[in-house]
N, C-alpha and C. Protein backbone atom coordinates (compact mmCIF):
# COMPACT_ATOMS: atom_id res chain seq x y z
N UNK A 1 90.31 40.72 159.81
CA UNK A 1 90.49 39.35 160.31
C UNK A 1 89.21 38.85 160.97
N UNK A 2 88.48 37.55 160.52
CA UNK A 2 88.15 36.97 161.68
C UNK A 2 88.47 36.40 162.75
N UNK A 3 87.11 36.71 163.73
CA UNK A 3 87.65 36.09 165.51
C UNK A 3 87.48 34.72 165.21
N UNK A 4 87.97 33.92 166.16
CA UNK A 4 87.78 32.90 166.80
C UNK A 4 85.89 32.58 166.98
N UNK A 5 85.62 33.14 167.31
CA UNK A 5 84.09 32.55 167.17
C UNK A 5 83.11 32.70 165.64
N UNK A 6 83.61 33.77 164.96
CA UNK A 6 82.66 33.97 163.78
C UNK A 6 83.23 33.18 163.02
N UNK A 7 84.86 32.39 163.00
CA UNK A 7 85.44 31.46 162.40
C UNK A 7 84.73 30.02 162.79
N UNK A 8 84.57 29.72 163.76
CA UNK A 8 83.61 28.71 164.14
C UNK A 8 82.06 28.62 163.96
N UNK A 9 81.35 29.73 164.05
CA UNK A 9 80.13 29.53 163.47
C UNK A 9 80.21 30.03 161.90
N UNK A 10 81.35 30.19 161.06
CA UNK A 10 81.01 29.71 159.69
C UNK A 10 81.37 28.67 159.49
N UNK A 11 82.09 27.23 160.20
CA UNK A 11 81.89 26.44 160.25
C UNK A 11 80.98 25.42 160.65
N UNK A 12 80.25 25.96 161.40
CA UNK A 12 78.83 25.55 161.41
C UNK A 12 77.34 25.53 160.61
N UNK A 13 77.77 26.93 159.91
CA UNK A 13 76.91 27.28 158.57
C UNK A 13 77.50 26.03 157.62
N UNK A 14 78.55 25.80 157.47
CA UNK A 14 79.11 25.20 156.34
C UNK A 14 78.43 23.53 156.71
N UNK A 15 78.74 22.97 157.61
CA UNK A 15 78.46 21.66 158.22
C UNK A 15 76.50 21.49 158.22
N UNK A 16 75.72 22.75 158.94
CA UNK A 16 74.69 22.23 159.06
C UNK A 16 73.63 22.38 157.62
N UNK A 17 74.15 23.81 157.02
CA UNK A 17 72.95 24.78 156.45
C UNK A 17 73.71 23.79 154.92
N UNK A 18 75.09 24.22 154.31
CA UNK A 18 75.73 24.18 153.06
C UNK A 18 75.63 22.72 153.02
N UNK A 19 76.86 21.91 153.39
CA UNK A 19 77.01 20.56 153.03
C UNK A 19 75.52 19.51 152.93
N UNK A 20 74.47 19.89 153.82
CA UNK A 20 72.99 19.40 152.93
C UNK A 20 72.99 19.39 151.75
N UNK A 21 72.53 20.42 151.55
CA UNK A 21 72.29 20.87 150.20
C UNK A 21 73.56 20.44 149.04
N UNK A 22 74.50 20.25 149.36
CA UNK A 22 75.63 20.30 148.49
C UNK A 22 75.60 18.73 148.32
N UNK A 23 75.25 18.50 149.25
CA UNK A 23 75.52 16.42 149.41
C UNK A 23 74.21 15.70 147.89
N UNK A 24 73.06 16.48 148.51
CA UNK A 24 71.89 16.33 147.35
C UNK A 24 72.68 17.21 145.88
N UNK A 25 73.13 18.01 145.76
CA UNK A 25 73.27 18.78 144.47
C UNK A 25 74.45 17.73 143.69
N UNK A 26 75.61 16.95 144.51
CA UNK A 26 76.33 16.16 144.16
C UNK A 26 75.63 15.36 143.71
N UNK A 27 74.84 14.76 144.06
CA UNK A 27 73.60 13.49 143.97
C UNK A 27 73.12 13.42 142.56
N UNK A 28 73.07 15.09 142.41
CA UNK A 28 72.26 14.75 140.66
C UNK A 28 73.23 15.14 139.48
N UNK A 29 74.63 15.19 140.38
CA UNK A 29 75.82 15.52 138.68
C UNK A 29 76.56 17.31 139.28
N UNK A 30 76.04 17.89 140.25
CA UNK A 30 76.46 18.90 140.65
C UNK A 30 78.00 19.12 140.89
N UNK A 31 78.83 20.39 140.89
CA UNK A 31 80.24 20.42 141.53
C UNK A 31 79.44 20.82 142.82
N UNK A 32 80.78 20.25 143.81
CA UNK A 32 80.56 20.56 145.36
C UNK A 32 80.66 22.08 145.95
N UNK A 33 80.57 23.35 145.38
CA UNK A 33 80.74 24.23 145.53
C UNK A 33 79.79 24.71 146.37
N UNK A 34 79.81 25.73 147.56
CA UNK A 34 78.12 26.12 148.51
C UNK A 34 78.85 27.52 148.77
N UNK A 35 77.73 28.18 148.96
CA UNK A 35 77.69 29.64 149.77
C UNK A 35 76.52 29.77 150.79
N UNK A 36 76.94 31.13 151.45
CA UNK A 36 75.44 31.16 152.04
C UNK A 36 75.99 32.60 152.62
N UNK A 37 74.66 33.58 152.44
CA UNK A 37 74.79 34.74 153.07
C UNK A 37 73.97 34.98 154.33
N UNK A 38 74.84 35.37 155.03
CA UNK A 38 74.43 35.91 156.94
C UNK A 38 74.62 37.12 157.31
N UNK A 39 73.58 37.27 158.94
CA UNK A 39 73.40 38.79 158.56
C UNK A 39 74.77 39.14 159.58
N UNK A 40 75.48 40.02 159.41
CA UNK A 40 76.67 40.47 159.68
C UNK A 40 76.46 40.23 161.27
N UNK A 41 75.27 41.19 161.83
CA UNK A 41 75.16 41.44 163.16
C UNK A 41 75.12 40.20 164.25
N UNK A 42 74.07 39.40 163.71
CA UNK A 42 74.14 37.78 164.49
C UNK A 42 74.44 36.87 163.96
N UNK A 43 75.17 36.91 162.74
CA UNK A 43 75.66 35.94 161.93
C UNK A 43 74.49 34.44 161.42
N UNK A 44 73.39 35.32 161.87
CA UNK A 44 72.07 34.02 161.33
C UNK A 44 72.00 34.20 159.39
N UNK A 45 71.89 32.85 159.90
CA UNK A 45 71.36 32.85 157.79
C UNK A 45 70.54 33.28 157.07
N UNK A 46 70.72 33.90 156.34
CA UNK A 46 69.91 34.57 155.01
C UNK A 46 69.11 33.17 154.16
N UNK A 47 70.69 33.17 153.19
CA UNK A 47 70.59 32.07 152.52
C UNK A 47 71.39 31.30 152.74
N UNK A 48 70.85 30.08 152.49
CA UNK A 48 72.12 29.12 152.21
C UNK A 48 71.89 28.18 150.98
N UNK A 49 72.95 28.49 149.53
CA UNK A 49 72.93 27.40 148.49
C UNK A 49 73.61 26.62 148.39
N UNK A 50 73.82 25.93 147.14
CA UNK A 50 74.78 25.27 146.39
C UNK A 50 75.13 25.42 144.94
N UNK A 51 75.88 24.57 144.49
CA UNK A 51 75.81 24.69 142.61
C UNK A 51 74.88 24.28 142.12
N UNK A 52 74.56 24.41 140.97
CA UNK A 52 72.94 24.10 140.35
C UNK A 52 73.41 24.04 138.92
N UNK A 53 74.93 24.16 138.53
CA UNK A 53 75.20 24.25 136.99
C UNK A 53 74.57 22.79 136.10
N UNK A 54 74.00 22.25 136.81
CA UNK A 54 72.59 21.39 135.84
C UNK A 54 71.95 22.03 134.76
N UNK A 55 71.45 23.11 136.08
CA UNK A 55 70.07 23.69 135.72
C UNK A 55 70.79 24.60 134.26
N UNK A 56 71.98 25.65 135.41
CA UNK A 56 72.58 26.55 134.26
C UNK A 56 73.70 27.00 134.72
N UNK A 57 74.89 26.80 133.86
CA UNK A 57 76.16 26.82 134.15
C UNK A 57 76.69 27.92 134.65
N UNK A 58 75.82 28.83 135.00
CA UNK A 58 76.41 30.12 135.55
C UNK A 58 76.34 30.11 137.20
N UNK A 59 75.14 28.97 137.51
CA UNK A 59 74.16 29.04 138.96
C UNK A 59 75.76 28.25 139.73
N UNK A 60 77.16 28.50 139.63
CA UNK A 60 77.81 28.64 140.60
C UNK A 60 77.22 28.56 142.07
N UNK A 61 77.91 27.70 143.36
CA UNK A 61 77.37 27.94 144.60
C UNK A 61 76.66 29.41 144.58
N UNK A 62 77.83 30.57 144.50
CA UNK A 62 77.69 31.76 145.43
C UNK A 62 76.92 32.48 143.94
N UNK A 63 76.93 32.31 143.41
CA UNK A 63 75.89 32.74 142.31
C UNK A 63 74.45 32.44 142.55
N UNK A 64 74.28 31.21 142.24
CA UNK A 64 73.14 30.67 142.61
C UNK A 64 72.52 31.11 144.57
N UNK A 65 73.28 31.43 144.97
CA UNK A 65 73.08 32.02 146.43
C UNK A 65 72.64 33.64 146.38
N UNK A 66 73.24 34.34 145.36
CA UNK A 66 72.63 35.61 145.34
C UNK A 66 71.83 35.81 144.39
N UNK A 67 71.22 34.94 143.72
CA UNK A 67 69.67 35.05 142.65
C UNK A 67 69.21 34.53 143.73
N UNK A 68 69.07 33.15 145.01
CA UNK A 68 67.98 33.60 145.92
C UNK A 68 67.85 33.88 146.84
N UNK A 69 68.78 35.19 147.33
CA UNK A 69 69.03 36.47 148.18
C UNK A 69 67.89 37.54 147.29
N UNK A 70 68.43 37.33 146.03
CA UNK A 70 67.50 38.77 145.50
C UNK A 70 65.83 38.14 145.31
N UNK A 71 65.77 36.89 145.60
CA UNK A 71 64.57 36.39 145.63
C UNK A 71 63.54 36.51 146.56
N UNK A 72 64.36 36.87 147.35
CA UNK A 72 63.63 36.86 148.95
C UNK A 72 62.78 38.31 148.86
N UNK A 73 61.55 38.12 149.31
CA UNK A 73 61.41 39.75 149.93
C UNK A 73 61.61 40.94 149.53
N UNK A 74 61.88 41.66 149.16
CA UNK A 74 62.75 43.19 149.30
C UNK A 74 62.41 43.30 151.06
N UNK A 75 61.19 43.53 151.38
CA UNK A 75 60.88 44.32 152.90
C UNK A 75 61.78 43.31 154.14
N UNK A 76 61.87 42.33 153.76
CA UNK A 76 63.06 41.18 154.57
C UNK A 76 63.74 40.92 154.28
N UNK A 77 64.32 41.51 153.25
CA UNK A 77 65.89 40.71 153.12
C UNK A 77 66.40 41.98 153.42
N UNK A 78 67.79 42.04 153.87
CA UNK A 78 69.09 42.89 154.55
C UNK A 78 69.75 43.70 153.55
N UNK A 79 70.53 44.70 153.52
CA UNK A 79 71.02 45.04 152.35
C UNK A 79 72.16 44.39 152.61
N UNK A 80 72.57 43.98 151.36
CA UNK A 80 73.81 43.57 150.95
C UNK A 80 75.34 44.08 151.85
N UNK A 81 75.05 45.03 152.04
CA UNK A 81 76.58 45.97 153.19
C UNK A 81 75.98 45.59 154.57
N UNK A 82 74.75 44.70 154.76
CA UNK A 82 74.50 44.73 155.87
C UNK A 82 75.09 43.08 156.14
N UNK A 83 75.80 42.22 155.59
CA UNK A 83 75.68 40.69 155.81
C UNK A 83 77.37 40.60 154.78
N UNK A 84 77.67 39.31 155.88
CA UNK A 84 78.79 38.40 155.40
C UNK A 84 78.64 37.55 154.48
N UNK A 85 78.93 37.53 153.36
CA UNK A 85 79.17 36.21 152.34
C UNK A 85 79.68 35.04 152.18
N UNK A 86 79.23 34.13 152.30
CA UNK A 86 80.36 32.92 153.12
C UNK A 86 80.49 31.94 151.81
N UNK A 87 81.41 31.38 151.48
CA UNK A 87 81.96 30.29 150.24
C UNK A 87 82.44 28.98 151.16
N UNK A 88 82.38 28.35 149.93
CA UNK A 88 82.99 27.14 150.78
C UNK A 88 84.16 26.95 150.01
N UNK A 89 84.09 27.67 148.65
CA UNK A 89 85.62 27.39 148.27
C UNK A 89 86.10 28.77 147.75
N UNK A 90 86.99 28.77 147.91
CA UNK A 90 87.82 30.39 146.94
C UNK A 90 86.96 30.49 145.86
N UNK A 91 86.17 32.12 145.78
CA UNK A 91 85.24 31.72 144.53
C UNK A 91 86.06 32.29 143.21
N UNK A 92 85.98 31.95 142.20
CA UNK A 92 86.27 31.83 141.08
C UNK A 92 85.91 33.07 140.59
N UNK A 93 86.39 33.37 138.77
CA UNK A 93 86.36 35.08 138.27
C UNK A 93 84.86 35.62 138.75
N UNK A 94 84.36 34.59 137.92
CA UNK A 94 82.58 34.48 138.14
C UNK A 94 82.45 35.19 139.19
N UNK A 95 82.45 34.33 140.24
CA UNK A 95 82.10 34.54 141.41
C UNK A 95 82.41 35.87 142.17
N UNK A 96 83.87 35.86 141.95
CA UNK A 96 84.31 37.05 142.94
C UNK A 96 83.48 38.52 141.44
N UNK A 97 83.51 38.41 140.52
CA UNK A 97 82.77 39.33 140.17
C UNK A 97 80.99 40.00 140.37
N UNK A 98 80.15 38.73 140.95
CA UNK A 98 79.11 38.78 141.34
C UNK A 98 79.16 39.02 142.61
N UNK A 99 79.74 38.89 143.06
CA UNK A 99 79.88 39.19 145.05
C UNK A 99 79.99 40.68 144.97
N UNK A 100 81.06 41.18 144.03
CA UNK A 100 81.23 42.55 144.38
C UNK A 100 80.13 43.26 143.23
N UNK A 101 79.57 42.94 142.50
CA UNK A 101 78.77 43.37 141.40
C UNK A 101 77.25 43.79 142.56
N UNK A 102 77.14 42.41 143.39
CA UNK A 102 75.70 42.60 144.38
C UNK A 102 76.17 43.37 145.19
N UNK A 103 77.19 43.90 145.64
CA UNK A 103 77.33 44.69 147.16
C UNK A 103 77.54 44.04 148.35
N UNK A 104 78.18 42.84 148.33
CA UNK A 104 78.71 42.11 149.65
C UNK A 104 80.00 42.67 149.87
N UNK A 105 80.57 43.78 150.82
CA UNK A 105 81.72 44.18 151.09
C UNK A 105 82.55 42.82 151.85
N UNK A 106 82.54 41.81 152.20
CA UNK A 106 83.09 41.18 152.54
C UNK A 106 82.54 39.77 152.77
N UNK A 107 83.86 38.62 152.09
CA UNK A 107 83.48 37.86 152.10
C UNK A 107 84.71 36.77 152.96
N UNK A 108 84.10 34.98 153.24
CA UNK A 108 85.48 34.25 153.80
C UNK A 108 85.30 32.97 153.13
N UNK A 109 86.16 32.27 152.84
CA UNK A 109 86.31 30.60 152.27
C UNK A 109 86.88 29.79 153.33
N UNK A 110 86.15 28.60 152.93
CA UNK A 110 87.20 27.82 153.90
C UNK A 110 88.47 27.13 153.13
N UNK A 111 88.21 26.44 151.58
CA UNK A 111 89.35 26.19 150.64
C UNK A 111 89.80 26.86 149.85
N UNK A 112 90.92 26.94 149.43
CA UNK A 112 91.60 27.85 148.59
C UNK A 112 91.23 27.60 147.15
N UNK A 113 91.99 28.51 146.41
CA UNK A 113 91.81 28.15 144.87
C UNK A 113 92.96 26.52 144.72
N UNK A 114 94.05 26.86 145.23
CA UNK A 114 94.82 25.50 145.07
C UNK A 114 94.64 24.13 145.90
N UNK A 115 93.61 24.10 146.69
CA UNK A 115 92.64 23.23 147.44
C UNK A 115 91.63 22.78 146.67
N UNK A 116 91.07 23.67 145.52
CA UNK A 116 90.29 22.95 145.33
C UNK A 116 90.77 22.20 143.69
N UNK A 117 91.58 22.75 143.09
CA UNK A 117 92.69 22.37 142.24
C UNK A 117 93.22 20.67 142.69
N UNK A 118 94.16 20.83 143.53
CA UNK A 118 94.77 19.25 144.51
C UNK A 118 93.61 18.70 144.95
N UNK A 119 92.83 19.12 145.96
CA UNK A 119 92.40 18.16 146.54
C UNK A 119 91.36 17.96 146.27
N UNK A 120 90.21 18.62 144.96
CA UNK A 120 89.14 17.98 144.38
C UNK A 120 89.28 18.20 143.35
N UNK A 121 90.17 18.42 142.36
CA UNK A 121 90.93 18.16 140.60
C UNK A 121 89.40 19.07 140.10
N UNK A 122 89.75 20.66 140.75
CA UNK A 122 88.42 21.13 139.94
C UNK A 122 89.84 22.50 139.48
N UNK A 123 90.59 22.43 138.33
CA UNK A 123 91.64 23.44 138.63
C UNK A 123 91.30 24.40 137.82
N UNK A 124 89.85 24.70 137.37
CA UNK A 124 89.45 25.79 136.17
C UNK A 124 89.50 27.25 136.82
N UNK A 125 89.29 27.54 137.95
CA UNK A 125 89.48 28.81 138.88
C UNK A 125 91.00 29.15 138.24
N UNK A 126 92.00 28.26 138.43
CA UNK A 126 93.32 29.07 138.59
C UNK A 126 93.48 29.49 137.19
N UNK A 127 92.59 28.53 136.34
CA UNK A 127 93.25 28.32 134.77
C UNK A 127 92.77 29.05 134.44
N UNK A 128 91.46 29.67 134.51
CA UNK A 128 90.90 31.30 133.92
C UNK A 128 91.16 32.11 134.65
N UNK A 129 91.62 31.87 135.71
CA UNK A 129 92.23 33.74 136.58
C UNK A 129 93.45 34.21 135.87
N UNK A 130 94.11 32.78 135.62
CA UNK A 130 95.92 33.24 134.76
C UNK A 130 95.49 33.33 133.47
N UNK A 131 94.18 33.03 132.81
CA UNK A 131 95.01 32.97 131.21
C UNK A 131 94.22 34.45 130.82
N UNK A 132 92.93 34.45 131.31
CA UNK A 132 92.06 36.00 131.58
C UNK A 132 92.62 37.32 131.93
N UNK A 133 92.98 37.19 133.52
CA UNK A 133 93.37 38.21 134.17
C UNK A 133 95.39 37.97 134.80
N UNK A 134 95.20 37.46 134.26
CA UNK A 134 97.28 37.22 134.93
C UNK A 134 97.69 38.01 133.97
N UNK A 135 97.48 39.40 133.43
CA UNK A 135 98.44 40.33 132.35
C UNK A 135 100.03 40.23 132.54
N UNK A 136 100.52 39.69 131.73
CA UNK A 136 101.79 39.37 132.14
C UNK A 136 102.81 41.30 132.12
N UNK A 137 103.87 41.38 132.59
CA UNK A 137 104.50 42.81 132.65
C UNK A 137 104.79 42.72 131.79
N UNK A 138 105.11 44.02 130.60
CA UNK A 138 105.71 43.93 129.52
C UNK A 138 107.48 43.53 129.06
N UNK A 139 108.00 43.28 130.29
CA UNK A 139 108.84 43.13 130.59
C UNK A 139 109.75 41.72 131.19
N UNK A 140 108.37 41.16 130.83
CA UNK A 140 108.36 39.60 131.51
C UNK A 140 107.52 38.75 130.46
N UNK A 141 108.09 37.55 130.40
CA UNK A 141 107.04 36.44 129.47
C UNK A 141 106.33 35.85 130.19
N UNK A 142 105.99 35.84 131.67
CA UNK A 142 104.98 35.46 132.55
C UNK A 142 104.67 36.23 133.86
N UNK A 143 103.27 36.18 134.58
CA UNK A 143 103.09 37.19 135.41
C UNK A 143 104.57 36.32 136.46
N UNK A 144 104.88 37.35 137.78
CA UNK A 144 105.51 37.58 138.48
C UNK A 144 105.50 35.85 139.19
N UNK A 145 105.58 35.16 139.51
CA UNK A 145 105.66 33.82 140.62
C UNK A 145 104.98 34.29 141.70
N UNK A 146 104.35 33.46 142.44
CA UNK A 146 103.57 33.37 143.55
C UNK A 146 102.87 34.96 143.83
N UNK A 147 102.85 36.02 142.37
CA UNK A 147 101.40 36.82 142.33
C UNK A 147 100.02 36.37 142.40
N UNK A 148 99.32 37.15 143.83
CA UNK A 148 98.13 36.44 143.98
C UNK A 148 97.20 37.05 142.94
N UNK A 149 95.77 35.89 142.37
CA UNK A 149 95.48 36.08 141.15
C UNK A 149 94.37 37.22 141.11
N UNK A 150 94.05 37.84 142.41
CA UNK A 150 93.19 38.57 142.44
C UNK A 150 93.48 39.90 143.72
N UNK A 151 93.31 40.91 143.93
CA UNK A 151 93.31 41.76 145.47
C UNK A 151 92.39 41.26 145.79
N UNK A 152 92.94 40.66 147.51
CA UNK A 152 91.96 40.16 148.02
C UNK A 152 91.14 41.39 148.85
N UNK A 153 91.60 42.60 149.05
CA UNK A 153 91.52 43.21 149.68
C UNK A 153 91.68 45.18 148.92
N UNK A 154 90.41 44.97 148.16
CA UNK A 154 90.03 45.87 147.52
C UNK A 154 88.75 47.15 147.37
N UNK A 155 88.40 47.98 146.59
CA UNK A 155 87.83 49.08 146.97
C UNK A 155 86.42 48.35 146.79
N UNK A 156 85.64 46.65 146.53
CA UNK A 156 84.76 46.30 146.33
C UNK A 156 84.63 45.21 147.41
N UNK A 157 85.66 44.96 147.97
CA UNK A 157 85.65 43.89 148.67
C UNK A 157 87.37 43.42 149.54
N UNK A 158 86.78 43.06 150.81
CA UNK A 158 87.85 41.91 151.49
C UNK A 158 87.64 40.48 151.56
N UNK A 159 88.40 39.67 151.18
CA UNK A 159 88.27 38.74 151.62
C UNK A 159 89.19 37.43 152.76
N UNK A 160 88.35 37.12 153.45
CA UNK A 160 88.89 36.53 154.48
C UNK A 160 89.12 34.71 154.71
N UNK A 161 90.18 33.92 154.28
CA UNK A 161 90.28 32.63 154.61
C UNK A 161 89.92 32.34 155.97
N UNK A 162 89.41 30.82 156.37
CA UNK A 162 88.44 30.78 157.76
C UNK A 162 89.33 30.24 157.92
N UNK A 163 90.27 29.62 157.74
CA UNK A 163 91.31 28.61 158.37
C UNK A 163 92.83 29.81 159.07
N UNK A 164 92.74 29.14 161.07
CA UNK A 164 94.02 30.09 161.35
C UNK A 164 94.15 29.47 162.44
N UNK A 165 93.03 29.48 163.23
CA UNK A 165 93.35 29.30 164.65
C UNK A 165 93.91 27.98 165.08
N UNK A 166 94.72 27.47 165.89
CA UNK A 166 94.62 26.02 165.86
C UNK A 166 94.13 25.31 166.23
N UNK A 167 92.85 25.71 167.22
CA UNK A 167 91.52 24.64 167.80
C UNK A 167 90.84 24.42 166.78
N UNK A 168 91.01 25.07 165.40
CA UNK A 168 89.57 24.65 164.53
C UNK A 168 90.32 23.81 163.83
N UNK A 169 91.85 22.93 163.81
CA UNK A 169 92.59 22.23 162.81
C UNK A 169 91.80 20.98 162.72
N UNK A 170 90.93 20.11 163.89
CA UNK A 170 90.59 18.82 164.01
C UNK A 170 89.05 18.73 162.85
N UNK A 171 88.40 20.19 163.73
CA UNK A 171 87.34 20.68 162.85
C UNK A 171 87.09 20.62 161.36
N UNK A 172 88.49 21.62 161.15
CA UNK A 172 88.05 21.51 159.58
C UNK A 172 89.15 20.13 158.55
N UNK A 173 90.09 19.44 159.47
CA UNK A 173 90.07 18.28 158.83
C UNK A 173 88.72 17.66 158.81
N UNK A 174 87.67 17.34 159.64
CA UNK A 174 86.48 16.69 159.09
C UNK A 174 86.11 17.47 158.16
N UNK A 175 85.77 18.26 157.92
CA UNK A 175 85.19 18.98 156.84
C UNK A 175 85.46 18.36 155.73
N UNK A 176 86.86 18.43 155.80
CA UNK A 176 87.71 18.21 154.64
C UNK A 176 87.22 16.74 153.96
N UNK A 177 87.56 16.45 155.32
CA UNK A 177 87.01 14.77 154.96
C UNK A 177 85.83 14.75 154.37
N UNK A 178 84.61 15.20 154.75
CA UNK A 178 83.12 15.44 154.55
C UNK A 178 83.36 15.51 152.28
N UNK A 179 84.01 17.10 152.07
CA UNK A 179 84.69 17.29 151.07
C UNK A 179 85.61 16.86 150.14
N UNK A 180 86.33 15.32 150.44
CA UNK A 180 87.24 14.60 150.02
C UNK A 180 86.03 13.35 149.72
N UNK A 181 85.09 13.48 150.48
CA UNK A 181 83.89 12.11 150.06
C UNK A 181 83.31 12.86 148.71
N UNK A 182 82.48 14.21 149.20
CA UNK A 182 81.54 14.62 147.66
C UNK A 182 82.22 14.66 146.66
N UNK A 183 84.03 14.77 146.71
CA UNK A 183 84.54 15.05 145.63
C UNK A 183 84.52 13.87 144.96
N UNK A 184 84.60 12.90 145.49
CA UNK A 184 85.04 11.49 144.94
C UNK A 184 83.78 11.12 143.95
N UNK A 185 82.80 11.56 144.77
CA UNK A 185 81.41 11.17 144.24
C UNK A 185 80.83 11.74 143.15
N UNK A 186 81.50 13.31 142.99
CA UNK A 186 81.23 14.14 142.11
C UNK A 186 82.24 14.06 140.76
N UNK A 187 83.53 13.49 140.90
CA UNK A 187 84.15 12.89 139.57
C UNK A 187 83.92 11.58 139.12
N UNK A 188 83.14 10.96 140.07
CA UNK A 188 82.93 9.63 139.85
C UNK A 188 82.09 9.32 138.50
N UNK A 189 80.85 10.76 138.10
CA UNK A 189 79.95 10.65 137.18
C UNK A 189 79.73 12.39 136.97
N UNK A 190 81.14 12.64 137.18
CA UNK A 190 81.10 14.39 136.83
C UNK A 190 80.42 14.10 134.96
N UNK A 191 80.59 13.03 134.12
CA UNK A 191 80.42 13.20 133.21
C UNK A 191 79.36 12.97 132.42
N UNK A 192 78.21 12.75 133.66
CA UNK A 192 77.16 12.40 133.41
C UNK A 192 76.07 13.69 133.19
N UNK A 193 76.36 14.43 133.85
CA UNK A 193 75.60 15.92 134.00
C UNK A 193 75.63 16.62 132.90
N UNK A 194 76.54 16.73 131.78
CA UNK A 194 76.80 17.85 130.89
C UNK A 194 77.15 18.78 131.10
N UNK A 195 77.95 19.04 132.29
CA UNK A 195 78.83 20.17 132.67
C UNK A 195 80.10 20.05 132.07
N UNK A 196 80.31 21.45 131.34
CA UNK A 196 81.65 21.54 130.48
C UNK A 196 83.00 21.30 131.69
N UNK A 197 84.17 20.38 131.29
CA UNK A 197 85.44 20.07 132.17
C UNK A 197 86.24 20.69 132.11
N UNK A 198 86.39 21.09 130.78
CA UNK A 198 87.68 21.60 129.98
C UNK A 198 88.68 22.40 130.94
């Protein structure tokens, strides 16, 4: 679980370091997606990205965040078991496969997969976790109801939602809000970029 304070200063990563960058990446046809990796011990920033699927449809926020983690340095950058992984949204197959592929034992979101589905109509996360990985039982014509689509809490990784406490409810409604603007902005001419919808 996160505390009460490392829940608040990844809301601060998200507000000062992510939503920059994410506000400009919207700007040129980008999804609103950001990460940023911090070092476990003082929770200062490594990196902080965004999406870049312009450039190349793989450069996902938290993708594109650990090509320039591995960019940095070797003699300065942290090892990977040494730092928190931070999303701004539930990351996707992609994603959660590159998080644990680099060695981030733990990561936190602030939106869910069905957050970002409803409340920014991006619903391709849920639609390739079920049609990919939802193996239905042989015994059943669909996986189980309200089976979650992934262990969040596995031999590669935990992961932790930032949303609990109830002083941060006012907080991360702005956020939200912040996130309910790029979205608008980002379907407004999602179809201008050449990023596949389907």
């Amino acid at each position: 679980m996160l505390n009460p304070a490392t829940r608040s200063r990844l809301l601060d990563v998200i507000e000062e370091d992510i939503v920059p960058l994410t506000r400009a990446g919207v700007a040129r046809g980008n999804k609103l997606f950001g990460a940023a990796i911090l070092r476990r011990d003082d929770l200062s920033v490594v990196v902080a990205e965004t999406n870049n699927e312009i450039e190349n449809p793989l450069w996902h926020g938290e993708i594109h965040a650990i090509k320039r983690f591995h960019e940095l340095p070797a003699a300065g950058r942290p090892d990977p078991s040494e730092c928190l992984f931070l999303a701004t949204h539930e990351p996707c197959s992609l994603c959660l496969s590159g998080i644990a592929w680099a060695g981030f034992p733990e990561f936190a979101y602030l939106f869910s997969h069905q957050d970002s589905a409803d409340a920014f109509a991006i619903p391709h996360d849920i639609r390739i976790l079920k049609a990919v990985y939802a193996v239905p039982d042989p015994d059943r014509a669909e996986p189980a109801p309200g089976r979650d689509l992934y262990n969040r809490d596995n031999a590669f990784f935990t992961s932790h939602p930032i949303a609990g406490p109830a002083d941060l409810t006012d907080r991360i409604a702005r956020i939200a809000g912040t996130y309910d603007g790029l979205s608008a902005t980002y379907q407004a001419s999602k179809g201008s970029a050449g990023i596949p919808h389907a």
